[in-house]
Structure formats: structure tokens, C-alpha cells
N, C-alpha and C. Protein backbone atom coordinates (compact mmCIF):
# COMPACT_ATOMS: atom_id res chain seq x y z
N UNK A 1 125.48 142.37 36.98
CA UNK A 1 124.61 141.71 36.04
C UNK A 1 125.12 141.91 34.61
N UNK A 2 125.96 143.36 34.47
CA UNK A 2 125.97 143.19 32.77
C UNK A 2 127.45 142.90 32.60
N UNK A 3 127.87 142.61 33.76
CA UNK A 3 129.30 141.81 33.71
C UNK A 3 129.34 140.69 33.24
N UNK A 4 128.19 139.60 33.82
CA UNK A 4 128.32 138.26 33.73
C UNK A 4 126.91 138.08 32.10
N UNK A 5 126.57 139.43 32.01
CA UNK A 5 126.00 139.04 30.52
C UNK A 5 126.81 139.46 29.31
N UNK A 6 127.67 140.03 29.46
CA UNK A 6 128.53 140.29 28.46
C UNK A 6 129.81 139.67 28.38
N UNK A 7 130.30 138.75 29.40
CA UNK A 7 131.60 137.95 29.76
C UNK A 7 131.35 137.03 28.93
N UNK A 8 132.49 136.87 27.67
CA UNK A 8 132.09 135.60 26.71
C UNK A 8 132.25 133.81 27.57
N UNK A 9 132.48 134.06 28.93
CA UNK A 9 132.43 133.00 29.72
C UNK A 9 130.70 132.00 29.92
N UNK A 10 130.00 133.30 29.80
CA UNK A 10 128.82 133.36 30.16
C UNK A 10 128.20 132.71 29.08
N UNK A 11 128.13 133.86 28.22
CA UNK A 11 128.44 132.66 26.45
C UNK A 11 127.95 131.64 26.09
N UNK A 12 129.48 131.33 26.39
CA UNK A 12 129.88 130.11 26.29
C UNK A 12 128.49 128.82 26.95
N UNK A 13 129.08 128.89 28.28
CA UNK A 13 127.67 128.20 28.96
C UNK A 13 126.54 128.10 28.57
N UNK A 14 125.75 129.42 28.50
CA UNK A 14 124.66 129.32 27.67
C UNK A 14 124.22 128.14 26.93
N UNK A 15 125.69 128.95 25.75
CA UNK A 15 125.25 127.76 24.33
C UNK A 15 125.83 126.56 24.22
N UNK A 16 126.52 126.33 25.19
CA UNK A 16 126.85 124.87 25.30
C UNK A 16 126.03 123.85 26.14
N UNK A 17 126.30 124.25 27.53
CA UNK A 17 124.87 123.68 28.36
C UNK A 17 123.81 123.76 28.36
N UNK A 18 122.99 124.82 27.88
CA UNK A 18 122.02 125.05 28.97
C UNK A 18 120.93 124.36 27.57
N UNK A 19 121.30 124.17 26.29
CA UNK A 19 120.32 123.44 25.26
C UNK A 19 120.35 122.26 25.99
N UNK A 20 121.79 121.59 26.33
CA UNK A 20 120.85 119.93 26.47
C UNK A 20 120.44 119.95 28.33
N UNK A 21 119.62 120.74 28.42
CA UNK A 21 118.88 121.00 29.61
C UNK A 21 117.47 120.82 29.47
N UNK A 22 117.37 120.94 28.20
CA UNK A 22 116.59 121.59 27.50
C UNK A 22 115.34 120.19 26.90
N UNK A 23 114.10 119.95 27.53
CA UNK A 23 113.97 119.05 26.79
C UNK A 23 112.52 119.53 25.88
N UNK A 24 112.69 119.05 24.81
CA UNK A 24 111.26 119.46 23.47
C UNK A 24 110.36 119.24 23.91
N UNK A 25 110.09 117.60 24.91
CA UNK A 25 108.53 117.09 24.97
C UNK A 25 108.28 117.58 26.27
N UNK A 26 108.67 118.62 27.05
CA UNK A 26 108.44 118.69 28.18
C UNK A 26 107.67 119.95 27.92
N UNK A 27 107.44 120.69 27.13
CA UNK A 27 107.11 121.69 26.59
C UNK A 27 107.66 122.92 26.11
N UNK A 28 107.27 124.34 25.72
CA UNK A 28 107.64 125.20 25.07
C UNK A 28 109.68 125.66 25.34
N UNK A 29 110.32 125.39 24.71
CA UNK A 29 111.94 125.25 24.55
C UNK A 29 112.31 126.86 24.89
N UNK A 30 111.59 127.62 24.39
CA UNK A 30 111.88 128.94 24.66
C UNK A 30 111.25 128.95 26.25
N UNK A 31 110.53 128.94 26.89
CA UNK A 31 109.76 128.69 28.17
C UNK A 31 111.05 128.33 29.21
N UNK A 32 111.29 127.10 28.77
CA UNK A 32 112.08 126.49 29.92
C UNK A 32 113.81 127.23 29.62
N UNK A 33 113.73 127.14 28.64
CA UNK A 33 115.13 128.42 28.47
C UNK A 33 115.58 129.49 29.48
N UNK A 34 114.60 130.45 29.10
CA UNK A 34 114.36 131.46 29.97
C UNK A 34 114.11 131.23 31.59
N UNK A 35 113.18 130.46 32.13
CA UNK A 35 113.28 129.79 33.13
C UNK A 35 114.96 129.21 33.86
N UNK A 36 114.82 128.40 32.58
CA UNK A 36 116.77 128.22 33.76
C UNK A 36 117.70 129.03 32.88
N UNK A 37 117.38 129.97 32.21
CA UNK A 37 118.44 131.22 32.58
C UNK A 37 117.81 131.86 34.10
N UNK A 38 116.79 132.60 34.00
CA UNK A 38 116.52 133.22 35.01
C UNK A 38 117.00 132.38 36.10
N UNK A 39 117.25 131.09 37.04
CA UNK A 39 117.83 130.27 37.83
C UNK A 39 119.13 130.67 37.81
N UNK A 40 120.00 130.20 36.78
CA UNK A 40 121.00 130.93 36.84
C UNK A 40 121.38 132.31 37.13
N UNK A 41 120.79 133.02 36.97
CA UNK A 41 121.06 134.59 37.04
C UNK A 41 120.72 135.16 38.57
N UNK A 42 119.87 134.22 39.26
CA UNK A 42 119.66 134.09 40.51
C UNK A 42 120.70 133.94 41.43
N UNK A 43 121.11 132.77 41.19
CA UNK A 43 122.39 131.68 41.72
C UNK A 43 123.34 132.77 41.85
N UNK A 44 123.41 133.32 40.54
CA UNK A 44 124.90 134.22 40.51
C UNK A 44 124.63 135.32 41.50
N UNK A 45 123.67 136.12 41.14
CA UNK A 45 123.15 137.21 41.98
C UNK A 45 123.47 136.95 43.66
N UNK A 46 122.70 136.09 43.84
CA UNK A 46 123.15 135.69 45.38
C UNK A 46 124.38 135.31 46.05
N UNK A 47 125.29 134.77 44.79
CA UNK A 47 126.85 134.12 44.82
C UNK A 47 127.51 135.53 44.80
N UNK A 48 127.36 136.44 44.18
CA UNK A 48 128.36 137.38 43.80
C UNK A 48 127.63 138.34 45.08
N UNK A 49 126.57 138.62 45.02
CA UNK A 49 126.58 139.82 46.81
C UNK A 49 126.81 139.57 47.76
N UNK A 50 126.87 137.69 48.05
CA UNK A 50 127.15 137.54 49.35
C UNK A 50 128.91 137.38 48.98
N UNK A 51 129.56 137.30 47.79
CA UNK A 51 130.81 138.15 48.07
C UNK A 51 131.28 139.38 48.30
N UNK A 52 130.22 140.21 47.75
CA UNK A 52 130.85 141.40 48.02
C UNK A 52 130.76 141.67 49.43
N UNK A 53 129.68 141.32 50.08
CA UNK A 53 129.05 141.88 51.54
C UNK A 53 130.61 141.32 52.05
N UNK A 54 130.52 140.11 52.09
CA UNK A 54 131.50 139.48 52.37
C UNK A 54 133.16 140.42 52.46
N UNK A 55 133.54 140.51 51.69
CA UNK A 55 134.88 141.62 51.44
C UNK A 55 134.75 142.89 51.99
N UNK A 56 133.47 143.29 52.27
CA UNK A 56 133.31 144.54 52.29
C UNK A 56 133.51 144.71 53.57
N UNK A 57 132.88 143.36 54.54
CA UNK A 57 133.04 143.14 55.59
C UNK A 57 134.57 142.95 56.90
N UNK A 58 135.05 142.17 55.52
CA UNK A 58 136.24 141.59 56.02
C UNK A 58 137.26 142.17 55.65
N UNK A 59 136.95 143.51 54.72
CA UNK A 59 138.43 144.16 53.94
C UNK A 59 139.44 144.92 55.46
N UNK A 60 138.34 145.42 55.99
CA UNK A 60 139.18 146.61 57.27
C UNK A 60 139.27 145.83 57.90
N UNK A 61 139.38 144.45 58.49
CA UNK A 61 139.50 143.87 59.08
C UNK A 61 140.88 143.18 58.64
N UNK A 62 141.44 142.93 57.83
CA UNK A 62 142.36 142.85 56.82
C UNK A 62 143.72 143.26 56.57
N UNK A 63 143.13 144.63 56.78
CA UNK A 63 144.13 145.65 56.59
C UNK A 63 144.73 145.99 57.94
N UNK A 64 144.68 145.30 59.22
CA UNK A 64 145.47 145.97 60.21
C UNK A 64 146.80 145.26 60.05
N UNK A 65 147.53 146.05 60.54
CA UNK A 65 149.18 146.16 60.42
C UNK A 65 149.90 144.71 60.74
N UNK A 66 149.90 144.53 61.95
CA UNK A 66 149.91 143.01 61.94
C UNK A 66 149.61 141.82 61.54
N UNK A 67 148.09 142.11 61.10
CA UNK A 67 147.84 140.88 59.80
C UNK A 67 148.52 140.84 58.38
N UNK A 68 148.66 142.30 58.25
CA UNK A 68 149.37 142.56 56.68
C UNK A 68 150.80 142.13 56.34
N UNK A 69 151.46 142.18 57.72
CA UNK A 69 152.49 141.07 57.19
C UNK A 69 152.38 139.55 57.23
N UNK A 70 151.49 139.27 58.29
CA UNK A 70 151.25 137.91 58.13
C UNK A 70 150.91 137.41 57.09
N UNK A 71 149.89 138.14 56.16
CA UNK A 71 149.59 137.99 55.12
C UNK A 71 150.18 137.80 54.16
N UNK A 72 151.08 139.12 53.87
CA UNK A 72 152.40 139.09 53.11
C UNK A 72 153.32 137.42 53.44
N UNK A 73 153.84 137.44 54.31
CA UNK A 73 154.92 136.37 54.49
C UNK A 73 154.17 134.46 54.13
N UNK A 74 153.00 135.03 54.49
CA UNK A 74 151.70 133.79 54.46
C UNK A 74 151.55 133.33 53.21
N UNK A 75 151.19 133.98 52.02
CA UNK A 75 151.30 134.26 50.95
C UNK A 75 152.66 133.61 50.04
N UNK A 76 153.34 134.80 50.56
CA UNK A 76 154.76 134.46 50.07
C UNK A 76 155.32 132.76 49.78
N UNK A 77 154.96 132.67 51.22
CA UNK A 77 155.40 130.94 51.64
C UNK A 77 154.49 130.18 50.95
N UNK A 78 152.98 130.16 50.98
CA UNK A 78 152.33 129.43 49.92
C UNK A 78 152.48 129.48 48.68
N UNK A 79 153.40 130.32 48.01
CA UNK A 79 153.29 130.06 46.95
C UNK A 79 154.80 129.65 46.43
N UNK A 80 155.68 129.37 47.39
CA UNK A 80 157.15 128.95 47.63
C UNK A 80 156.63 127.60 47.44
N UNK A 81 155.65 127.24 48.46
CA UNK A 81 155.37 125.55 48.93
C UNK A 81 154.74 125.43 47.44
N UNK A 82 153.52 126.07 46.94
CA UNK A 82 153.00 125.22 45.87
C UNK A 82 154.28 125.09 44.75
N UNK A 83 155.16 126.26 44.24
CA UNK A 83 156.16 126.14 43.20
C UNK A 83 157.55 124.60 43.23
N UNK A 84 157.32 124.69 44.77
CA UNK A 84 158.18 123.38 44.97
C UNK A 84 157.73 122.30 44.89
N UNK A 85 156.29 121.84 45.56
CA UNK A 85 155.26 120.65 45.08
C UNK A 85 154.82 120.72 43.59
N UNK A 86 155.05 121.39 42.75
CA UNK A 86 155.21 121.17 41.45
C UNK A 86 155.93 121.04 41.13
N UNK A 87 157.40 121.33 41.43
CA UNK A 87 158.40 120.76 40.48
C UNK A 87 158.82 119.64 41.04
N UNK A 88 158.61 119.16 42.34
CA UNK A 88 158.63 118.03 42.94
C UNK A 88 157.47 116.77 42.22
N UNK A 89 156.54 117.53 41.54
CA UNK A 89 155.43 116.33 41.50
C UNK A 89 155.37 116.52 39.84
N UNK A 90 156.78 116.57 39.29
CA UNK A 90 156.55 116.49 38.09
C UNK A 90 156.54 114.59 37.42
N UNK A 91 156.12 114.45 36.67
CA UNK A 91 155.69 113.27 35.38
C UNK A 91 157.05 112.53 34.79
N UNK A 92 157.01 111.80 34.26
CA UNK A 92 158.06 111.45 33.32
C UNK A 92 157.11 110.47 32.59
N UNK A 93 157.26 111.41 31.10
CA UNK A 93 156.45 110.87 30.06
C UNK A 93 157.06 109.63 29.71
N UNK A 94 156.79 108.56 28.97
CA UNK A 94 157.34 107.34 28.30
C UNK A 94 157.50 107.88 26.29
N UNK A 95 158.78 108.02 26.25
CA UNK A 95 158.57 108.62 24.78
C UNK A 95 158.80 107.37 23.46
């Protein structure tokens, strides 16, 4: 919680979105503020434990010997394939 309230990511959002969310005639601006912050802070809450459960779950499961190279070499190769589909899928600007 005081990760994602002190992350200038968080911020950001706030004060960019969450005003035009925001409507005057619908009533009190501070009211509904707080309201869909609290929504948000929900969302995250539930997003971020069912990651951790998640990892926490799946870390030792992870770590056996045989997956870890698969992983390794798995890895490796995906990121062989994406570096080549980018320089393969490069642009040619018109100058």
C-alpha cells in the first residue's frame, strides 16, 4: 500500500485521470474522489495479493532443476527471437 502511494506513477494518475472522472453536478467532488480512489486502491490490493499468492505458490515449483534450464534456454531464445523480429521489423522513414 505505501508502495503504490508513494510511487510518483501513482501520482501521476491521480492527477491526471481521476479529476475528469470527476463530475461537479453529480455531487460533492471531494466525495466521489475519495470514493474512486478507494476503488482503485481495492483493484490494486486484490491485483497485487493475488500476485504474490500467486509466486509464492509457483516459486518452488520453479525452481526444480530441470525446469531451470528450460527456463534458462527458454528465455534465452525468446529474447534471441524478439531482438531479431526487431531488427527484422525495422521502418524506413521517408526523409
Amino acid at each position: 500500500m505505501f508502495v503504490n502511494a508513494l510511487h510518483p506513477k501513482s501520482a501521476v494518475f491521480f492527477l491526471a485521470f481521476l479529476p475528469q472522472l470527476v463530475d461537479a453536478a453529480a455531487g460533492p467532488v471531494l466525495a466521489q474522489a475519495l470514493v474512486l480512489g478507494a476503488v482503485f486502491a481495492a483493484i490494486a490490493f486484490v491485483s497485487d495479493t493475488t500476485w504474490g499468492l500467486a509466486a509464492g505458490t509457483l516459486g518452488p515449483r520453479l525452481k526444480a532443476g530441470a525446469r531451470r534450464a528450460l527456463r534458462r534456454w527458454g528465455s534465452g531464445s525468446a529474447f534471441v527471437a524478439l531482438g531479431v523480429g526487431t531488427a527484422l521489423s525495422a521502418t524506413r522513414r521517408a526523409v
